[in-house]
N, C-alpha and C. Protein backbone atom coordinates (compact mmCIF):
# COMPACT_ATOMS: atom_id res chain seq x y z
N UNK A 1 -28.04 -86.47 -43.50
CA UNK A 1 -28.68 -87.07 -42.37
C UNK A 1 -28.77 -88.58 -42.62
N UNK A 2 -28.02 -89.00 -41.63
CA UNK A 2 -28.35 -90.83 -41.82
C UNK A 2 -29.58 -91.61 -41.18
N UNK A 3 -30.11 -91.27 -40.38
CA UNK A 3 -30.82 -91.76 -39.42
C UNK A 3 -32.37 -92.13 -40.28
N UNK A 4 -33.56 -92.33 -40.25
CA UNK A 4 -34.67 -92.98 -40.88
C UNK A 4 -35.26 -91.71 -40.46
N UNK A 5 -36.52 -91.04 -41.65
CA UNK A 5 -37.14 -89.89 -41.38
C UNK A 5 -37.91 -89.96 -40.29
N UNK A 6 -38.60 -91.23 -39.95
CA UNK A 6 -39.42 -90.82 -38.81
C UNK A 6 -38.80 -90.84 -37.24
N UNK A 7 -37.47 -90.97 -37.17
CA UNK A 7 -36.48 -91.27 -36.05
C UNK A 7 -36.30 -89.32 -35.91
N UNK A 8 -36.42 -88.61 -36.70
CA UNK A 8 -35.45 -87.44 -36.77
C UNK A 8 -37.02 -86.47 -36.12
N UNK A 9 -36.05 -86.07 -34.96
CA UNK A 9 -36.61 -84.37 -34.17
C UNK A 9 -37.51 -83.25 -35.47
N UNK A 10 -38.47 -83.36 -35.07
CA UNK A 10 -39.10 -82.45 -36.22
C UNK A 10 -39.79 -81.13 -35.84
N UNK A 11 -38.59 -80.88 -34.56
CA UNK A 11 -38.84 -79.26 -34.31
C UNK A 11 -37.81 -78.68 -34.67
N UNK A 12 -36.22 -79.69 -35.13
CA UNK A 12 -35.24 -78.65 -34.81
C UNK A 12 -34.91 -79.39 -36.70
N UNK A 13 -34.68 -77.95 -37.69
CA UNK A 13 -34.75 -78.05 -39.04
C UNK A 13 -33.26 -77.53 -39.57
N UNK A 14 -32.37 -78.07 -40.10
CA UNK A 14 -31.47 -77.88 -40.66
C UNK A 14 -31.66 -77.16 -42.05
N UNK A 15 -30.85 -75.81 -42.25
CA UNK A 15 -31.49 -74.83 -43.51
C UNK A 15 -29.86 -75.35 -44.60
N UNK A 16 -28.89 -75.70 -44.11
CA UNK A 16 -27.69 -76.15 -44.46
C UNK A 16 -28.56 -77.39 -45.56
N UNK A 17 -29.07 -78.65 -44.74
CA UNK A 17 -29.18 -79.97 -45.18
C UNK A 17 -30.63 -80.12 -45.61
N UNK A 18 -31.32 -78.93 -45.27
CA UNK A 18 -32.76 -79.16 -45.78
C UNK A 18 -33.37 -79.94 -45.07
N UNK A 19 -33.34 -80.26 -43.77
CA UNK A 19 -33.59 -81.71 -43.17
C UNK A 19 -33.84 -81.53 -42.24
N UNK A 20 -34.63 -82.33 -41.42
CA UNK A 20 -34.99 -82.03 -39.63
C UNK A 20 -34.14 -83.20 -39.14
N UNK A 21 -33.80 -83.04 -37.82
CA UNK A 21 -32.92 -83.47 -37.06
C UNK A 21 -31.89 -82.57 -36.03
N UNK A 22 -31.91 -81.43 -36.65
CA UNK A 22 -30.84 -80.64 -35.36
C UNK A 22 -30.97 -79.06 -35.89
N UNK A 23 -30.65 -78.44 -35.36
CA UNK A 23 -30.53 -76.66 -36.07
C UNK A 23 -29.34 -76.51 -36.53
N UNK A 24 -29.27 -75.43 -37.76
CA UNK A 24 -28.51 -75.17 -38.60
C UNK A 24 -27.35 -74.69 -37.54
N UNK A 25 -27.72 -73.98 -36.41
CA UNK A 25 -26.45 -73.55 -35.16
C UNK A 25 -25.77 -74.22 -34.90
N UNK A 26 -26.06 -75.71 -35.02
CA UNK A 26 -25.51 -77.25 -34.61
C UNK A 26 -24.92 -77.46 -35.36
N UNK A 27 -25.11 -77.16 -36.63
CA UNK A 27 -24.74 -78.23 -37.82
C UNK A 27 -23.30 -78.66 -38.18
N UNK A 28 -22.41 -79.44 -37.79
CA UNK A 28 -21.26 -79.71 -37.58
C UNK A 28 -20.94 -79.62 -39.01
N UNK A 29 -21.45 -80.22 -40.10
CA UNK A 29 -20.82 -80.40 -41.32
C UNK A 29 -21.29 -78.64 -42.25
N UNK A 30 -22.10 -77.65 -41.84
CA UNK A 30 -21.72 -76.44 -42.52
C UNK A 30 -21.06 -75.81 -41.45
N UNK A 31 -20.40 -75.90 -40.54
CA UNK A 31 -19.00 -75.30 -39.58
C UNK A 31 -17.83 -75.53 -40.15
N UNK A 32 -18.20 -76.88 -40.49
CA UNK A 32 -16.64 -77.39 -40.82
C UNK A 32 -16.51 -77.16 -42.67
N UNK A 33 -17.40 -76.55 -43.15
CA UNK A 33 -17.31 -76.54 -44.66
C UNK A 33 -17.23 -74.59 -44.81
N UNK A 34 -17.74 -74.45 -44.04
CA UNK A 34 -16.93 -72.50 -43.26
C UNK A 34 -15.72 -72.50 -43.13
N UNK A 35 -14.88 -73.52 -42.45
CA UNK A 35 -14.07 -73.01 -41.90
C UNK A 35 -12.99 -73.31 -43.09
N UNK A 36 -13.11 -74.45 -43.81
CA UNK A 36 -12.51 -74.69 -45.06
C UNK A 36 -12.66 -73.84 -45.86
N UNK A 37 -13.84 -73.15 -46.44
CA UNK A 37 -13.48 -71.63 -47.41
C UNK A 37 -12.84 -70.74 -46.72
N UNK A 38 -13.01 -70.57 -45.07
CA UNK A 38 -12.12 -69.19 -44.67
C UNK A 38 -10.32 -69.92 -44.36
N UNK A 39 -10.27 -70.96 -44.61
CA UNK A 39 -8.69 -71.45 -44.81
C UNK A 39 -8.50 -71.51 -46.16
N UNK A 40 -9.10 -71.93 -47.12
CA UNK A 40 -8.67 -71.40 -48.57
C UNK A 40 -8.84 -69.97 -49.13
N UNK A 41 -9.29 -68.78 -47.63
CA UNK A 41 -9.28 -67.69 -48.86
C UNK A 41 -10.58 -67.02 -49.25
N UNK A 42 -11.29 -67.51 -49.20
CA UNK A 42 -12.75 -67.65 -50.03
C UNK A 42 -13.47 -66.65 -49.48
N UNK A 43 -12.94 -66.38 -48.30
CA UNK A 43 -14.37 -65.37 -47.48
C UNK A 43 -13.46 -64.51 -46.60
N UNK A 44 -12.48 -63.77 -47.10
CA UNK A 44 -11.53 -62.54 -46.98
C UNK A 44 -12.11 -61.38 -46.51
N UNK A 45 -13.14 -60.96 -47.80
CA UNK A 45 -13.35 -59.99 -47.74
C UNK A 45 -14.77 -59.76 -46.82
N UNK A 46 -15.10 -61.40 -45.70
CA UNK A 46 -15.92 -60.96 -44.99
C UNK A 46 -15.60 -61.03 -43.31
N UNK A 47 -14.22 -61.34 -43.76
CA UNK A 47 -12.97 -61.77 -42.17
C UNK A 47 -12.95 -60.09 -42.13
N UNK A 48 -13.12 -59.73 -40.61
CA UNK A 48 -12.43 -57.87 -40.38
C UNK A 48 -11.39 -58.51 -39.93
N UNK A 49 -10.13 -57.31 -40.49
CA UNK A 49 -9.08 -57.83 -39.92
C UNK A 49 -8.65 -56.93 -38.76
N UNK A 50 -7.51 -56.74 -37.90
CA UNK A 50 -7.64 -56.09 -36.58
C UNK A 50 -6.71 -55.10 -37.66
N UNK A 51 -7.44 -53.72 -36.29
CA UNK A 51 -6.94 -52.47 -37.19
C UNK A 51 -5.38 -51.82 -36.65
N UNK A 52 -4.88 -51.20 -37.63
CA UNK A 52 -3.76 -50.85 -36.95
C UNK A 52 -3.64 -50.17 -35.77
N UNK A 53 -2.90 -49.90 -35.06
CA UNK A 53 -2.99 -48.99 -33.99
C UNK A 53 -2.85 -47.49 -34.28
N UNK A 54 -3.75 -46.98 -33.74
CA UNK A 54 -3.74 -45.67 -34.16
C UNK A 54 -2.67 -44.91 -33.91
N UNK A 55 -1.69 -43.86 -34.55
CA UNK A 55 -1.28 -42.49 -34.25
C UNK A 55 -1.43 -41.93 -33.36
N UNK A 56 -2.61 -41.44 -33.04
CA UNK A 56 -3.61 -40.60 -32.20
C UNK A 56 -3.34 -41.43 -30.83
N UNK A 57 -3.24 -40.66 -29.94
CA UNK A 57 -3.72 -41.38 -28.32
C UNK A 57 -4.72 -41.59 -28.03
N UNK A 58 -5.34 -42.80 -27.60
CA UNK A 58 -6.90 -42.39 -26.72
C UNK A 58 -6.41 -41.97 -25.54
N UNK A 59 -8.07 -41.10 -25.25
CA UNK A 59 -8.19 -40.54 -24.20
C UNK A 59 -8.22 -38.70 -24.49
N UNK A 60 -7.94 -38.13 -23.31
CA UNK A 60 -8.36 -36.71 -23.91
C UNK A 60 -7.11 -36.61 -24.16
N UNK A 61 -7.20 -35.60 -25.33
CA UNK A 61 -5.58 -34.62 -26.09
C UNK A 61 -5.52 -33.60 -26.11
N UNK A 62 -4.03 -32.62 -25.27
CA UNK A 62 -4.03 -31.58 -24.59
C UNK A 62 -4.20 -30.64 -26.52
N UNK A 63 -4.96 -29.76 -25.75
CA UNK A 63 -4.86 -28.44 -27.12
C UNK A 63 -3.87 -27.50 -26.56
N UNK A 64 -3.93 -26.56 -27.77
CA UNK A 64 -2.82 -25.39 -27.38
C UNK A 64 -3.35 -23.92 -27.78
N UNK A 65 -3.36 -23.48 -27.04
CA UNK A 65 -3.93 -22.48 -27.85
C UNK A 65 -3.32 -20.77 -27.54
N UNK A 66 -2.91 -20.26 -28.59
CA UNK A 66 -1.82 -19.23 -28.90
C UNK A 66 -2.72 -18.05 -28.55
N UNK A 67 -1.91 -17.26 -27.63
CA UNK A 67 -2.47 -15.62 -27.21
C UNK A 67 -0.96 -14.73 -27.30
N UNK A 68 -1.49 -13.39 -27.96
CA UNK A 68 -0.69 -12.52 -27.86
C UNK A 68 -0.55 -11.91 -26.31
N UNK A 69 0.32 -11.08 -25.56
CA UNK A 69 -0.16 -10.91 -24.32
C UNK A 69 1.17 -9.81 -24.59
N UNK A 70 0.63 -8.40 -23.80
CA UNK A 70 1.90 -6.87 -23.94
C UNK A 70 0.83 -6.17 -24.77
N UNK A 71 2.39 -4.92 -24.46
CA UNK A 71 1.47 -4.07 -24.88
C UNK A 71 0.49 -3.25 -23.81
N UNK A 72 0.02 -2.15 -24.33
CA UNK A 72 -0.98 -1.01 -23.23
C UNK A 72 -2.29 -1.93 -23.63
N UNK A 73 -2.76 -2.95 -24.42
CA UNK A 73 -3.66 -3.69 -24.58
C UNK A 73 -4.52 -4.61 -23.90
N UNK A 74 -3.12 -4.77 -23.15
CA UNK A 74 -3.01 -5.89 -22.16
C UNK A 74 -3.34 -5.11 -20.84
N UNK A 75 -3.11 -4.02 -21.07
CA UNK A 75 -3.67 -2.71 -19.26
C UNK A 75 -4.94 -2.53 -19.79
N UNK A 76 -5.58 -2.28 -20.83
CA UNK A 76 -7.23 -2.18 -20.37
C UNK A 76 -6.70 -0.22 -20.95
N UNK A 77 -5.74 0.39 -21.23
CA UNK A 77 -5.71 1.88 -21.39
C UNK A 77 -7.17 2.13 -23.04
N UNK A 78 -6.89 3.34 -23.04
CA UNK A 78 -8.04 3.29 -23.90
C UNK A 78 -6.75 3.20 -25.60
N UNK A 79 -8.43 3.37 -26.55
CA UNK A 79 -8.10 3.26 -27.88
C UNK A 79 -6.77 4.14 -28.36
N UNK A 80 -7.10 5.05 -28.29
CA UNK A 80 -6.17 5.99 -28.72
C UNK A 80 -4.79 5.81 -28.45
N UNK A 81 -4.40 5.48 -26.77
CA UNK A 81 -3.19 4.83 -26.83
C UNK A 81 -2.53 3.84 -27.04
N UNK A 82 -3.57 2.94 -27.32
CA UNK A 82 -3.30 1.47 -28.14
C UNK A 82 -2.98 1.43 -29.66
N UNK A 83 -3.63 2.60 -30.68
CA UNK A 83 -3.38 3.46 -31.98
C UNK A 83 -1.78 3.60 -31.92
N UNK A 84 -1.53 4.96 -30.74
CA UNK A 84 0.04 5.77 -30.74
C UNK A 84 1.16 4.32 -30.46
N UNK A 85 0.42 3.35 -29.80
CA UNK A 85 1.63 2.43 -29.39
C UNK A 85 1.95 1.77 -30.56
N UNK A 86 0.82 1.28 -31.61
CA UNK A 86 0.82 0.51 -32.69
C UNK A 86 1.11 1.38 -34.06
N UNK A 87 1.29 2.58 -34.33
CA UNK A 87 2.13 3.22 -34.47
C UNK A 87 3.42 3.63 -34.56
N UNK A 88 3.94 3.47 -33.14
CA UNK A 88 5.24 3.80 -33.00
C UNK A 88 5.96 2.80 -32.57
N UNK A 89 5.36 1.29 -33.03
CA UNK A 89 6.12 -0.19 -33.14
C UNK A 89 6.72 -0.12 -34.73
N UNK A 90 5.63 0.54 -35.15
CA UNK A 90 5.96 0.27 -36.78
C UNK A 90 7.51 0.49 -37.14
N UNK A 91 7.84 -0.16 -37.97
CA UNK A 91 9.08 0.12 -38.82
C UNK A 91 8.58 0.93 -39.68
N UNK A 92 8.96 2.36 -40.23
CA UNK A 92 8.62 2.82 -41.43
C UNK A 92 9.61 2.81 -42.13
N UNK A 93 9.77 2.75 -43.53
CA UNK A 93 11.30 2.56 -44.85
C UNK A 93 11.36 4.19 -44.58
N UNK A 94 12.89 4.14 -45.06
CA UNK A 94 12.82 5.84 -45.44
C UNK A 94 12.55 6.24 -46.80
N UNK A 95 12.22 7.28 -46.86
CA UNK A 95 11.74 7.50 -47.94
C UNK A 95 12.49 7.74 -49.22
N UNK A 96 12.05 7.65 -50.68
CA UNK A 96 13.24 7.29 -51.55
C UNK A 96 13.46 8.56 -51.86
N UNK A 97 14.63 9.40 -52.37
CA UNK A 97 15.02 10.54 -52.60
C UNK A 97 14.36 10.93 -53.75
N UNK A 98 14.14 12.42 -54.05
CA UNK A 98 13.43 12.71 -54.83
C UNK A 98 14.53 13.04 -55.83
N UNK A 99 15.51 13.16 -56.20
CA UNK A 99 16.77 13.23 -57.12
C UNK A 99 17.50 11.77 -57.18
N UNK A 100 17.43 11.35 -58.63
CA UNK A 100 17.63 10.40 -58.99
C UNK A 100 19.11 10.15 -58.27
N UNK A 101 19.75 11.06 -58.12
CA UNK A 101 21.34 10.91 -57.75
C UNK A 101 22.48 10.80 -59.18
N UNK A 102 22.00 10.89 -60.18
CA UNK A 102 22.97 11.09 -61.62
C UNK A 102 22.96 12.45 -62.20
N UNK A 103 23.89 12.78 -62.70
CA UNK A 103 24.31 14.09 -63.65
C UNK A 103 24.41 13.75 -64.93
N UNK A 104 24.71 14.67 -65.74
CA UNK A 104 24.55 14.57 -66.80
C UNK A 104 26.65 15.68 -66.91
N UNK A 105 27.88 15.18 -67.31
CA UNK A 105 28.64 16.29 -67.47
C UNK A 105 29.01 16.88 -68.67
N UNK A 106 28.37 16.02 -69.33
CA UNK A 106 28.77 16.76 -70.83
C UNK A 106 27.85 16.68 -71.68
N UNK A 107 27.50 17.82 -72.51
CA UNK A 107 26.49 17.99 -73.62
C UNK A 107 26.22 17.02 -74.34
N UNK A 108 27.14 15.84 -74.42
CA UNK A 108 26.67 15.02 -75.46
C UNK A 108 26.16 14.04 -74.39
N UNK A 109 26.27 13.99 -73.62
CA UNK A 109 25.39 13.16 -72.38
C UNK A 109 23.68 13.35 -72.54
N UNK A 110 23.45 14.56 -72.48
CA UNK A 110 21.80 14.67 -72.73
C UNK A 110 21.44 13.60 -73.51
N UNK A 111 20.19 13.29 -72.75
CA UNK A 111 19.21 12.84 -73.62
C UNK A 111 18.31 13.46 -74.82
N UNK A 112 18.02 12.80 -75.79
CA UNK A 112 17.42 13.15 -76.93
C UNK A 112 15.98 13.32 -76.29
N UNK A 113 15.04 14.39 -76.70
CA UNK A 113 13.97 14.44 -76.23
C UNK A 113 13.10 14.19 -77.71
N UNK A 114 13.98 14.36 -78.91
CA UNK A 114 12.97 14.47 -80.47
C UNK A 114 13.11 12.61 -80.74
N UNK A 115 13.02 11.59 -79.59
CA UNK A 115 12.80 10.48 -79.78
C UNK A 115 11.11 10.27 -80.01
N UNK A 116 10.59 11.02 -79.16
CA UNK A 116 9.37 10.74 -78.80
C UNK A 116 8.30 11.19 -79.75
């Protein structure tokens, strides 16, 4: 502050200069000593920077949502024929033969049973 103390406004207090004469909102010389640390860098991590654009759409986003539909299930018939239908969708394997399918043609073919 250049001016003579008793010349200077002594409602409006500078917290920058310690000094009455104008408000710190005013204060041309801590604006311009801001704006020099945020051009060197200095106050990064208190700059937000603009965010990327989202992925996502705004606004509402259609859902999807998966239904089975067939079937006597789908008529309202009762349990039992909803059972016989689910039933007789099934694939069943056939069943494995109860004979291995090998012979044995000659005596010396047997197996040893005095292994055991």
């Amino acid at each position: 502050m250049r001016s003579r103390v008793a010349d200077r406004d002594h409602k409006h207090y500078c917290h920058f200069h310690r000094d009455y004469g104008h408000d710190t909102e005013e204060c041309y010389d801590l604006k311009k000593q801001i704006e020099d640390l945020i051009h060197h860098g200095h106050l990064d991590r208190y700059i937000m920077k603009p965010r990327e654009p989202s992925l996502r759409p705004k606004g509402p986003t259609e859902r999807q949502i998966d239904v089975i539909v067939g079937g006597p299930a789908a008529c309202g018939v009762s349990s039992s024929v909803r059972k016989a239908y689910a039933r007789a969708k099934v694939q069943k394997r056939p069943r494995p033969r109860s004979d291995p399918g090998f012979t044995f043609e000659f005596e010396s073919e047997y197996p040893y049973h005095d292994d055991v």
